[in-house]
Protein backbone atom coordinates (compact mmCIF):
# COMPACT_ATOMS: atom_id res chain seq x y z
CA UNK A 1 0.00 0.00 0.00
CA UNK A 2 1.18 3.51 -0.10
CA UNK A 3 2.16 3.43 3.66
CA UNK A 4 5.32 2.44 3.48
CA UNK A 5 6.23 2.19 7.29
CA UNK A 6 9.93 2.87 7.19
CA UNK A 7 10.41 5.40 9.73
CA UNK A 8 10.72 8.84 9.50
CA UNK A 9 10.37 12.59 10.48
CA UNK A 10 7.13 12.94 9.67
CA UNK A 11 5.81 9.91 10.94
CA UNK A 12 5.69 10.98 14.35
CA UNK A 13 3.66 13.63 12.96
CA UNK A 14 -0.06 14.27 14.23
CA UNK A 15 -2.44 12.94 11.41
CA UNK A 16 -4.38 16.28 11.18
CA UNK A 17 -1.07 18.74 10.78
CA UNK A 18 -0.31 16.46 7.71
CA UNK A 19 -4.07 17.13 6.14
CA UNK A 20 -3.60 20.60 7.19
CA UNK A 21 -0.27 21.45 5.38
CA UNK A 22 -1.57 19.50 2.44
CA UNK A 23 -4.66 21.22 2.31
CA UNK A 24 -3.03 24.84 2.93
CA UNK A 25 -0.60 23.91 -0.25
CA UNK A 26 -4.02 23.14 -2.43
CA UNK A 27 -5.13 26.64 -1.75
CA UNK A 28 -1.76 28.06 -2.08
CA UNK A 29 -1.87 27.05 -5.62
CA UNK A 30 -4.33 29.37 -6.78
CA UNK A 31 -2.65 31.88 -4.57
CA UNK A 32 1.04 32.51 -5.08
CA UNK A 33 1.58 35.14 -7.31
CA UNK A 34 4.24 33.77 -9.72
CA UNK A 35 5.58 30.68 -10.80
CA UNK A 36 9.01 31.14 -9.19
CA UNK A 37 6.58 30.74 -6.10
CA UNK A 38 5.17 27.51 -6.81
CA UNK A 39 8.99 26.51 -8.01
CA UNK A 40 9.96 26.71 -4.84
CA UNK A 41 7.26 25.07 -3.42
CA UNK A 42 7.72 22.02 -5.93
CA UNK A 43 11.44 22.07 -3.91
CA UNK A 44 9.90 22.00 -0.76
CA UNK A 45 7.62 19.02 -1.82
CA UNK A 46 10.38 17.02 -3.01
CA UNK A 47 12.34 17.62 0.37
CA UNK A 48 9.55 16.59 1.90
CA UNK A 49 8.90 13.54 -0.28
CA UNK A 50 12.83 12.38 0.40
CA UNK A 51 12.34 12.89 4.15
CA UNK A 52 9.29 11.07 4.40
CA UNK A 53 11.00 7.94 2.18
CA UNK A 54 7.95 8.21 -0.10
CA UNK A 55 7.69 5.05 -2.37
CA UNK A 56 9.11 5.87 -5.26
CA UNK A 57 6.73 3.68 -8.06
CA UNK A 58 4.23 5.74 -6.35
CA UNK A 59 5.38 9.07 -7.06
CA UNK A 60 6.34 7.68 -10.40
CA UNK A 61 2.64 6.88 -10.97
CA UNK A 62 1.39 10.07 -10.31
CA UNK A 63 4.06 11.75 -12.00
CA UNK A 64 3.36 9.68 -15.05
CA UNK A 65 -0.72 10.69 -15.17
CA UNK A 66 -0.01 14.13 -14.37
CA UNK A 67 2.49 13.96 -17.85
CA UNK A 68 -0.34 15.38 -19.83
CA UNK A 69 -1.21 18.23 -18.02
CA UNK A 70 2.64 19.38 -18.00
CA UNK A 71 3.10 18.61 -21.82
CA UNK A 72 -0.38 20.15 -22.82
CA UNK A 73 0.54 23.75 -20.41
CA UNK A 74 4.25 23.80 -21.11
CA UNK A 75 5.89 22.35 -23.34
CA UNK A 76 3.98 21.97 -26.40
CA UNK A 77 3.74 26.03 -25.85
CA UNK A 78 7.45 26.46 -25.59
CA UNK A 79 8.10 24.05 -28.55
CA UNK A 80 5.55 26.37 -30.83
CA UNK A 81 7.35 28.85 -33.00
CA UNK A 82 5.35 31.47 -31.28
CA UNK A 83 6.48 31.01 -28.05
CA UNK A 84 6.55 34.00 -25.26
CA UNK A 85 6.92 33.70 -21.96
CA UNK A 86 3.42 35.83 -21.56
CA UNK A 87 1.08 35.26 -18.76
CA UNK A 88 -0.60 32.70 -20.12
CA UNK A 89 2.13 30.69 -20.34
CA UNK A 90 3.55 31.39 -16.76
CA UNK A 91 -0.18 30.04 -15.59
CA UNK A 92 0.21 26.81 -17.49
CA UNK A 93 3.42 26.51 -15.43
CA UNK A 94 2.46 27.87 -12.53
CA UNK A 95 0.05 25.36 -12.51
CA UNK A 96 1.74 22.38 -13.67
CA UNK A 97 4.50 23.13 -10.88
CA UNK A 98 1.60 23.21 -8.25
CA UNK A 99 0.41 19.63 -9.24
CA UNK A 100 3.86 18.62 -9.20
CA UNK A 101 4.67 19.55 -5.85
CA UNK A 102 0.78 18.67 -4.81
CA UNK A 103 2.31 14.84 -5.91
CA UNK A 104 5.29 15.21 -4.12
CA UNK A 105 4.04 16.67 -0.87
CA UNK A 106 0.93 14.18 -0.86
CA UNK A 107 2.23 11.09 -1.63
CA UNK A 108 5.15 12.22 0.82
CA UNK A 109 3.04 13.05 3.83
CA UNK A 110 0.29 10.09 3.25
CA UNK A 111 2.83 7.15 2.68
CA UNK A 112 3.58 7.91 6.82
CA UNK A 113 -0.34 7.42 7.58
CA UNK A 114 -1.98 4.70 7.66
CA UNK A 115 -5.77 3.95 6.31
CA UNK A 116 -7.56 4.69 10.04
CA UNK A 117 -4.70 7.45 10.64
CA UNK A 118 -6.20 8.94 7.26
CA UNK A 119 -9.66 8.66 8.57
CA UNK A 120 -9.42 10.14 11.77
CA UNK A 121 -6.85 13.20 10.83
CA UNK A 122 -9.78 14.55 8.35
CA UNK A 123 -12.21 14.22 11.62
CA UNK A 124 -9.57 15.94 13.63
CA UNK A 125 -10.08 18.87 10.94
CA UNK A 126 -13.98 18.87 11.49
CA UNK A 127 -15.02 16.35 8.34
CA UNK A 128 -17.86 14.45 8.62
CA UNK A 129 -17.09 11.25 9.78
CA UNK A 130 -18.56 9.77 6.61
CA UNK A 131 -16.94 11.58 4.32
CA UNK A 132 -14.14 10.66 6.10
CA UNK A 133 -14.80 7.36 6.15
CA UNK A 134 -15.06 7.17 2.06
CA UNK A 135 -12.05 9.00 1.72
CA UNK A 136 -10.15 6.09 4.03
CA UNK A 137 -12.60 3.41 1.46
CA UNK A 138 -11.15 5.02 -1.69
CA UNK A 139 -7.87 5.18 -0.41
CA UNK A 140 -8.06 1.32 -0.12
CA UNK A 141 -10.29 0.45 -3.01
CA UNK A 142 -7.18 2.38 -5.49
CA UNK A 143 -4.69 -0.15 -3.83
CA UNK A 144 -6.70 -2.80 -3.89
CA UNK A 145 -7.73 -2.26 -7.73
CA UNK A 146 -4.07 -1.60 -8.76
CA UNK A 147 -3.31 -4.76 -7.00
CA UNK A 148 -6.70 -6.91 -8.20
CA UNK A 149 -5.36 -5.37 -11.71
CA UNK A 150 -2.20 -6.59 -11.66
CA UNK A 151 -3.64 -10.08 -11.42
CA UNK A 152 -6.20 -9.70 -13.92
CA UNK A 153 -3.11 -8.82 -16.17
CA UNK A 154 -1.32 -12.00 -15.60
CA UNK A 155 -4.12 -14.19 -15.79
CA UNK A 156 -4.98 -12.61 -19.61
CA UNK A 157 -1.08 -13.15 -20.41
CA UNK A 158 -1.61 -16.78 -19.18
CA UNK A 159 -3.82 -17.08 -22.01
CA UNK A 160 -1.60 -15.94 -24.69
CA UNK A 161 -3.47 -12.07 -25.03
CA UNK A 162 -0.05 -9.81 -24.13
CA UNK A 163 -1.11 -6.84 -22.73
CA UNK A 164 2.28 -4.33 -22.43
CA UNK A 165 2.92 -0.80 -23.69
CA UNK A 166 5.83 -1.81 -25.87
CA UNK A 167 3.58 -2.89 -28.68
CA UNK A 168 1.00 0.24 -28.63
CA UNK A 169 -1.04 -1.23 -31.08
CA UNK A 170 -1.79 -4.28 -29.96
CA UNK A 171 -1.63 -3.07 -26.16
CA UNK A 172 -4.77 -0.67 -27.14
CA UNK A 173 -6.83 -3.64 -29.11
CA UNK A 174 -6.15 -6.09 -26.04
CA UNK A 175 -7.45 -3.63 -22.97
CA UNK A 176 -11.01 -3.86 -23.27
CA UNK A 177 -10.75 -7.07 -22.56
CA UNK A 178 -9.46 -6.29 -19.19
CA UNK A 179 -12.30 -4.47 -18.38
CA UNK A 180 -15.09 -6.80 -17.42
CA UNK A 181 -13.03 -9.11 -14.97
CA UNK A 182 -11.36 -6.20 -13.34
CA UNK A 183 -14.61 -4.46 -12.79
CA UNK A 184 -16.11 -7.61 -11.51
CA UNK A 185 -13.20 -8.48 -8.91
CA UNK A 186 -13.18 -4.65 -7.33
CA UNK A 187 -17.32 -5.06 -7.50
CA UNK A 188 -17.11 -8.47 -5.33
CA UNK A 189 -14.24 -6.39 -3.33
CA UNK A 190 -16.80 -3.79 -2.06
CA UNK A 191 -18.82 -5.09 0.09
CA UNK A 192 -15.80 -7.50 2.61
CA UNK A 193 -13.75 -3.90 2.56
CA UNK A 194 -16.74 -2.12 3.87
CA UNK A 195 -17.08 -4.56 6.74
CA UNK A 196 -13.72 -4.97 7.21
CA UNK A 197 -13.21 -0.61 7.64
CA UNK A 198 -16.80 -0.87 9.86
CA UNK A 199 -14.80 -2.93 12.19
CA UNK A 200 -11.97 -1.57 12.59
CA UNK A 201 -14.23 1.22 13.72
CA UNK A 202 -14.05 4.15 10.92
CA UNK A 203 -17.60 4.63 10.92
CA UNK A 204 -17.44 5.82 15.01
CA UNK A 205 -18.33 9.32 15.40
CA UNK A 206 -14.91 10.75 17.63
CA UNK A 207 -15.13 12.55 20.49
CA UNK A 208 -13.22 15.25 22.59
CA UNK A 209 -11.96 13.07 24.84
CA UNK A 210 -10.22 11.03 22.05
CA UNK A 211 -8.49 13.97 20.01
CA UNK A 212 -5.28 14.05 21.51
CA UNK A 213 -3.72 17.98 21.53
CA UNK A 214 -1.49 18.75 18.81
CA UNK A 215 2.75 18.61 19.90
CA UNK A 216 4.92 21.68 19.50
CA UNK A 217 6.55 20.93 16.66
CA UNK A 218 3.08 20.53 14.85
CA UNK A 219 1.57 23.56 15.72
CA UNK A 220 5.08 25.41 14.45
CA UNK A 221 4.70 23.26 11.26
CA UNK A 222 1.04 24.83 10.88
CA UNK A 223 2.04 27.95 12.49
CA UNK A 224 5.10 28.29 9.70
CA UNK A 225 2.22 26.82 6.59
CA UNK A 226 -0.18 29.18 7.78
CA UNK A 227 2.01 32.18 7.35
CA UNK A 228 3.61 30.90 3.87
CA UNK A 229 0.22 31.07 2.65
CA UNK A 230 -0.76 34.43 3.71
CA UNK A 231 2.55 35.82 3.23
CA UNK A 232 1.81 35.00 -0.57
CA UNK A 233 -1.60 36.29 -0.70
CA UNK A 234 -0.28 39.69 0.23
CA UNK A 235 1.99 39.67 -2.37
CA UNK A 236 -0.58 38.47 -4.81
CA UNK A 237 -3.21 41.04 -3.70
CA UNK A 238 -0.36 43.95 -3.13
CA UNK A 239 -0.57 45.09 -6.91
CA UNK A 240 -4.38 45.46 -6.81
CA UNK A 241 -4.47 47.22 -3.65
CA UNK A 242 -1.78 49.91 -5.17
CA UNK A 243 -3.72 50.01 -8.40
CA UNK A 244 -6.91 50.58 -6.28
């Protein structure tokens, strides 16, 4: 699964200061006001990413979805013959960098969680509990379909249909096939991995008594996130207010 358990910084972390910073870097994405901004935050994810010993087929895979985006924003644009590094362009990179580091920070700080630890950090925020508790089902339904995938892979090759990206062609025409069995073995999946999250108690509405208070060193983590962000939405907002 994505939590690896190796040890590390910020597994000692409290669940809820990881959501938090993650969630403060989503907003801070729309907020910075340039993209040497979100460069520097793509830095900062991958420190974070080495320190937390993030899996690296993991960040691989996200990297490798998120290839689009970056070739679609930035570099078919820079390849054109009309290329000018307008604002347009810096907001297809701004962008792209904030997914980027997005990958890097979230796969860092949720490979030292796990599934429950996922759960009950979003209730430590104030989500639902429900909500919460899909968010700790999806979590384990993508593993489990990667994994159920994987199988459903071998079994086709067992039967002579290849299914691998070094023959395109043939890789495209073969797929389809995959797609009945797979959906089938994540549909029988559903209802065992609801049980099996019911008892382990996800669905339990948390109290007071059971949130634990926050360390030092998370609050300064916060503390230090918090005033990142709005240290960049003054200097996103500082033109208009001289302007007004």
């Amino acid at each position: 699964m994505l939590n690896t358990g190796r040890p590390s910084f910020w597994r000692g972390r409290d669940p809820r200061t990881k959501w938090l910073i993650f969630i403060l870097f989503l907003v801070s994405i729309y907020i910075v006001p340039s993209w040497e901004w979100m460069l520097g935050a793509t830095l900062l994810g991958l420190v974070i990413a080495i320190t937390a010993r993030a899996p690296l087929g993991w960040l691989a895979l996200m990297l490798l979805i998120h290839t689009p985006t970056i070739l679609a924003l930035v570099v078919i644009p820079a390849l054109g013959s009309d290329f000018a590094l307008n604002a347009e362009f810096e907001f297809g990179l701004r962008i792209s960098l904030g997914w980027v580091a997005a990958i890097l920070i979230g796969v860092g700080l949720f490979s030292t969680m796990e599934v429950d630890e996922l759960v009950e950090g979003l209730q430590g925020v104030g989500v639902p509990q429900r909500f919460a508790f899909l968010v700790g089902y999806a979590f384990v339904l993508i593993y489990l379909s990667v994994s159920d995938l994987t199988k459903v892979i071998e079994s086709t090759r067992l039967k002579g249909i290849d299914i691998t990206i070094r023959k395109p062609l043939t890789f495209l025409r073969n797929v389809p096939r995959l797609f009945i069995p797979a959906l089938l073995t994540i549909v029988r999946r559903g209802g065992s991995m609801t049980a099996a999250l019911e008892t382990r108690g996800f669905e339990a509405v948390p109290t007071a008594q059971k949130r634990k208070p926050m360390p030092v060193i998370d609050l300064c983590l916060l503390a230090l996130s918090l005033a990142t962000v709005l240290v960049a939405l003054i200097f996103r907002m500082y033109p208009v207010l001289q302007q007004g």
